[in-house]
N, C-alpha and C. Protein backbone atom coordinates (compact mmCIF):
# COMPACT_ATOMS: atom_id res chain seq x y z
N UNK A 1 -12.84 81.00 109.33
CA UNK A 1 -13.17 80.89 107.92
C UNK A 1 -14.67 81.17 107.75
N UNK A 2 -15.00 82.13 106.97
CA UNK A 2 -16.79 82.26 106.46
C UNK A 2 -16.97 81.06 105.90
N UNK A 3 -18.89 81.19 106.23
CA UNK A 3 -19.16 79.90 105.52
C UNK A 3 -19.54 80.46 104.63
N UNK A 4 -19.79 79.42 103.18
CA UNK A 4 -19.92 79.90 101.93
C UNK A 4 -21.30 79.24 101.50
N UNK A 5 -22.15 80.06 100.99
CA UNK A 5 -23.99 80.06 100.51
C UNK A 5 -23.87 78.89 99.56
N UNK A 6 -24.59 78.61 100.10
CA UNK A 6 -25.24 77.60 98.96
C UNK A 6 -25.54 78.27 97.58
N UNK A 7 -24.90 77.70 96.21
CA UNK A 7 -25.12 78.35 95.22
C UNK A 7 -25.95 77.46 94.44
N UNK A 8 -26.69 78.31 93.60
CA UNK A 8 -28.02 77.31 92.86
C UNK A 8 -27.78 78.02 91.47
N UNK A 9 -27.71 77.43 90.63
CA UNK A 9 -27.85 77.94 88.98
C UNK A 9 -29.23 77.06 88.34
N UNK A 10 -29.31 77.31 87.14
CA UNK A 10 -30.00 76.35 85.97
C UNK A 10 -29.46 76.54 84.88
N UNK A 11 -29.37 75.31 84.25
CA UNK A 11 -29.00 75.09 83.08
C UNK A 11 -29.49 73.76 82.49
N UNK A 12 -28.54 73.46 81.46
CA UNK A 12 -29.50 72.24 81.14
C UNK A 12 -27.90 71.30 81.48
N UNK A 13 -28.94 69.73 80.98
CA UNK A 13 -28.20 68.67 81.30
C UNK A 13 -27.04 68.75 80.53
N UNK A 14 -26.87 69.24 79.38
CA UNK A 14 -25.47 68.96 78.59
C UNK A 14 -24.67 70.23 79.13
N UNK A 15 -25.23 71.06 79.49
CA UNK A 15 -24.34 72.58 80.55
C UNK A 15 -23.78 72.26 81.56
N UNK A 16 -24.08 71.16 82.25
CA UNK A 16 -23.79 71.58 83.46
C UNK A 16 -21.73 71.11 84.11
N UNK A 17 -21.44 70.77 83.11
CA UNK A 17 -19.88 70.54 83.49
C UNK A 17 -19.42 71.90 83.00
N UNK A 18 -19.74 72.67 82.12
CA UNK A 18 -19.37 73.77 81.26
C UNK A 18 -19.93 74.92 82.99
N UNK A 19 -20.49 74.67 83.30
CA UNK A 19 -20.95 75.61 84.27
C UNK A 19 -20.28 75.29 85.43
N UNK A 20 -20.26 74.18 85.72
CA UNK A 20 -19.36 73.73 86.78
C UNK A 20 -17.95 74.38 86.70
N UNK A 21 -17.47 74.34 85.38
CA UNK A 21 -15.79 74.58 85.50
C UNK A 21 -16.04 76.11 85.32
N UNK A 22 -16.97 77.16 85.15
CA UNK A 22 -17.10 78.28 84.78
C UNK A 22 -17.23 78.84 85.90
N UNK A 23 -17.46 78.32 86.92
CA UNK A 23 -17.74 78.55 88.40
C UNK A 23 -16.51 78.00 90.02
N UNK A 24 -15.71 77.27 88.50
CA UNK A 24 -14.16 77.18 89.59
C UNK A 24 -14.49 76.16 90.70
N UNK A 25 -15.80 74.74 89.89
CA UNK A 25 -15.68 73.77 90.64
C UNK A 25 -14.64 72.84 90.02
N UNK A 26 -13.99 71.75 91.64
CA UNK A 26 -12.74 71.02 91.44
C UNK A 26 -13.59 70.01 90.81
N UNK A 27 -13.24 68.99 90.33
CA UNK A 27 -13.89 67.93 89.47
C UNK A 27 -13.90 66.71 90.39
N UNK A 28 -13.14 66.80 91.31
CA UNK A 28 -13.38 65.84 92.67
C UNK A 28 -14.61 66.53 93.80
N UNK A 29 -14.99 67.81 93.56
CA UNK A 29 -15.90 68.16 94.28
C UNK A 29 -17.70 67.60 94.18
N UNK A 30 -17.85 66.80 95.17
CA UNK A 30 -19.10 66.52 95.47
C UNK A 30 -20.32 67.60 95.08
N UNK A 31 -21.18 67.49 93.72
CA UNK A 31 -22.09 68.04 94.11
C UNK A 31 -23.82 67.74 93.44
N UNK A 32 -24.91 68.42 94.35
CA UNK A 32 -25.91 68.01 93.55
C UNK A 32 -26.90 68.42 93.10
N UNK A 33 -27.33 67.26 92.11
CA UNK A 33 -28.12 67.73 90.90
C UNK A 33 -29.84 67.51 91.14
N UNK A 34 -30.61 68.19 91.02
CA UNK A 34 -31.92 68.10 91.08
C UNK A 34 -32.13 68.40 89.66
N UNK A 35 -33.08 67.19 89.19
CA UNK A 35 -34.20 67.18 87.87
C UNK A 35 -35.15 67.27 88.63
N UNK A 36 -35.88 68.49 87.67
CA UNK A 36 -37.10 68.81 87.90
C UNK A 36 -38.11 68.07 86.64
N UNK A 37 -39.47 67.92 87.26
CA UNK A 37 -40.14 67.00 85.99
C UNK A 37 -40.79 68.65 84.75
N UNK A 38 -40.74 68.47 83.71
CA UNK A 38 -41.26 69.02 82.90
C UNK A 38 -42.05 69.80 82.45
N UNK A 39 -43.16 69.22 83.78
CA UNK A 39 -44.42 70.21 83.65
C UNK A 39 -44.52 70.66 85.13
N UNK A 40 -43.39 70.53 85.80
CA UNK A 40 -43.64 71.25 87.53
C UNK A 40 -43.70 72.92 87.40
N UNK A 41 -43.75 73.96 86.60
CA UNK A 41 -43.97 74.67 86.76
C UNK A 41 -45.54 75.20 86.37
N UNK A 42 -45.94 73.94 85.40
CA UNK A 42 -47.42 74.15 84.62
C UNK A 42 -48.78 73.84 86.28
N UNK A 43 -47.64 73.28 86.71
CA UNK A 43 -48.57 72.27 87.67
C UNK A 43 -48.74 73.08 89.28
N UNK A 44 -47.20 73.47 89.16
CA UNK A 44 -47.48 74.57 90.30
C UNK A 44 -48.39 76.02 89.90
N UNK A 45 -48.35 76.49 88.80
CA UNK A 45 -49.43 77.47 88.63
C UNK A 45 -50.86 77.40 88.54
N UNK A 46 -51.36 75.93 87.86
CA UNK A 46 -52.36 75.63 88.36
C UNK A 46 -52.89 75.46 89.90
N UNK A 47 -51.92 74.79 90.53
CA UNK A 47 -52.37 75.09 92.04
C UNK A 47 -52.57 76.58 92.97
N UNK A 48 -51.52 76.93 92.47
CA UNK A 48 -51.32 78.75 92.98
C UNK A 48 -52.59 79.46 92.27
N UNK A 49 -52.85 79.40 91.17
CA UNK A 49 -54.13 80.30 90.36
C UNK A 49 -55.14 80.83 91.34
N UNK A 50 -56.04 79.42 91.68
CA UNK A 50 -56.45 79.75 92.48
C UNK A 50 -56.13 81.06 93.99
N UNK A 51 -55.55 80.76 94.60
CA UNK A 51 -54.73 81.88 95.75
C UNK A 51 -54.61 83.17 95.10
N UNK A 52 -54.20 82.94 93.53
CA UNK A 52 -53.45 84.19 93.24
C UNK A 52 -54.86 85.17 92.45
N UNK A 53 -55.86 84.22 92.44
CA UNK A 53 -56.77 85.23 91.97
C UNK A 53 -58.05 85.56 93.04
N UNK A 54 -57.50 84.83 94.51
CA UNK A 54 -58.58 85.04 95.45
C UNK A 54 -57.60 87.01 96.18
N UNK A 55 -56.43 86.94 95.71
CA UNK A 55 -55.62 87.96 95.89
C UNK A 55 -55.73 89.14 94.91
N UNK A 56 -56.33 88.85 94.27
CA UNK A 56 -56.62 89.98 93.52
C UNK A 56 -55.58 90.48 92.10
N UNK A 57 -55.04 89.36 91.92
CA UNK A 57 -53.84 88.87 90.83
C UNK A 57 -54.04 88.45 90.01
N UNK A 58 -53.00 88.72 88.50
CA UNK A 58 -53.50 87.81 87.58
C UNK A 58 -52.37 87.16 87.10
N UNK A 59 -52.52 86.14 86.28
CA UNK A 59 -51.03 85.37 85.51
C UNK A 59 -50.16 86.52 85.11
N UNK A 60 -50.41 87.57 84.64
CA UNK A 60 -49.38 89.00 84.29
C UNK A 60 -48.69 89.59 85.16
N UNK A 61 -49.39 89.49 86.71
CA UNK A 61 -48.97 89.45 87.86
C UNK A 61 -47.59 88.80 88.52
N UNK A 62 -48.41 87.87 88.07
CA UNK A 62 -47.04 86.65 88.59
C UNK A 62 -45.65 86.93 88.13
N UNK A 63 -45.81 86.56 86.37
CA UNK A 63 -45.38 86.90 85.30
C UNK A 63 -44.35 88.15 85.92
N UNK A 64 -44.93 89.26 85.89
CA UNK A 64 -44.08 90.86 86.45
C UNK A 64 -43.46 90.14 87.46
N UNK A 65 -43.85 89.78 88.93
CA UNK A 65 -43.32 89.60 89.80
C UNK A 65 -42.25 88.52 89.61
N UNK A 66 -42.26 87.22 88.97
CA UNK A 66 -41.20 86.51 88.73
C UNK A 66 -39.85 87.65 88.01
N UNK A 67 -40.58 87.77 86.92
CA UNK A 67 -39.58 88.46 86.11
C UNK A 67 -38.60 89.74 87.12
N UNK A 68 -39.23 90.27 88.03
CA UNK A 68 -38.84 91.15 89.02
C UNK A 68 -37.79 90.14 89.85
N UNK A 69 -37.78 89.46 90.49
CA UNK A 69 -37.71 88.45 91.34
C UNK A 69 -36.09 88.23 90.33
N UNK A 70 -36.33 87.53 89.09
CA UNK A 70 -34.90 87.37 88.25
C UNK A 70 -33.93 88.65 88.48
N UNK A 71 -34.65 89.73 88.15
CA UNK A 71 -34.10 91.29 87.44
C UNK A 71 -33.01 91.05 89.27
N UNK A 72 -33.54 90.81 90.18
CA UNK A 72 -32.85 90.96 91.90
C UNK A 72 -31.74 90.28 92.12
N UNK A 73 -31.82 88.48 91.58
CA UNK A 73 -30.92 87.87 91.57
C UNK A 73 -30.03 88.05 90.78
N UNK A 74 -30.16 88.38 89.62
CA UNK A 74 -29.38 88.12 88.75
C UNK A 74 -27.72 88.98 88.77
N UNK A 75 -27.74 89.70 89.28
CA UNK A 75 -26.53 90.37 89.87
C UNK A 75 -25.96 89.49 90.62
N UNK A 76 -26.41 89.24 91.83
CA UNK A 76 -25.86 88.09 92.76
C UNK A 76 -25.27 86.83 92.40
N UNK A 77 -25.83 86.20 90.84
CA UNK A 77 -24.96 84.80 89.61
C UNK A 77 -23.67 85.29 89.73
N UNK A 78 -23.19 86.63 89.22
CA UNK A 78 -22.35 86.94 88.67
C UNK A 78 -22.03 86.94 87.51
């Protein structure tokens, strides 16, 4: 039997049974949830800034490259 990847989505808190059953999970199936706090992405770019502008980068940078980064996965959701 293959083993099967770990699958990761986002959505929000009132989505996530709607996503669950959209994805052909059993409702007895174990699974879990990570909350992220609110401002962890404000907080990780402040830390990265720095790095990303000793690199010769700017927030538009990032910005492109995230957005690139989605454009890759996003086939792979289904």
């Amino acid at each position: 039997m293959a083993e099967k990847e770990i699958e990761v989505f986002e959505t929000t808190a009132g989505q996530i049974t709607a996503v669950a059953q959209a994805l052909g999970i059993p409702k007895e199936r174990v699974v879990t949830v990570m909350i992220e706090p609110d401002d962890w992405i404000a907080k990780a770019r402040k830390a990265s800034r720095p790095l990303v502008i000793a690199a010769g980068l700017s927030d538009d940078d990032i910005d492109r490259l995230i957005d690139q980064a989605r454009a890759e996965v996003q086939p792979l959701l289904g």
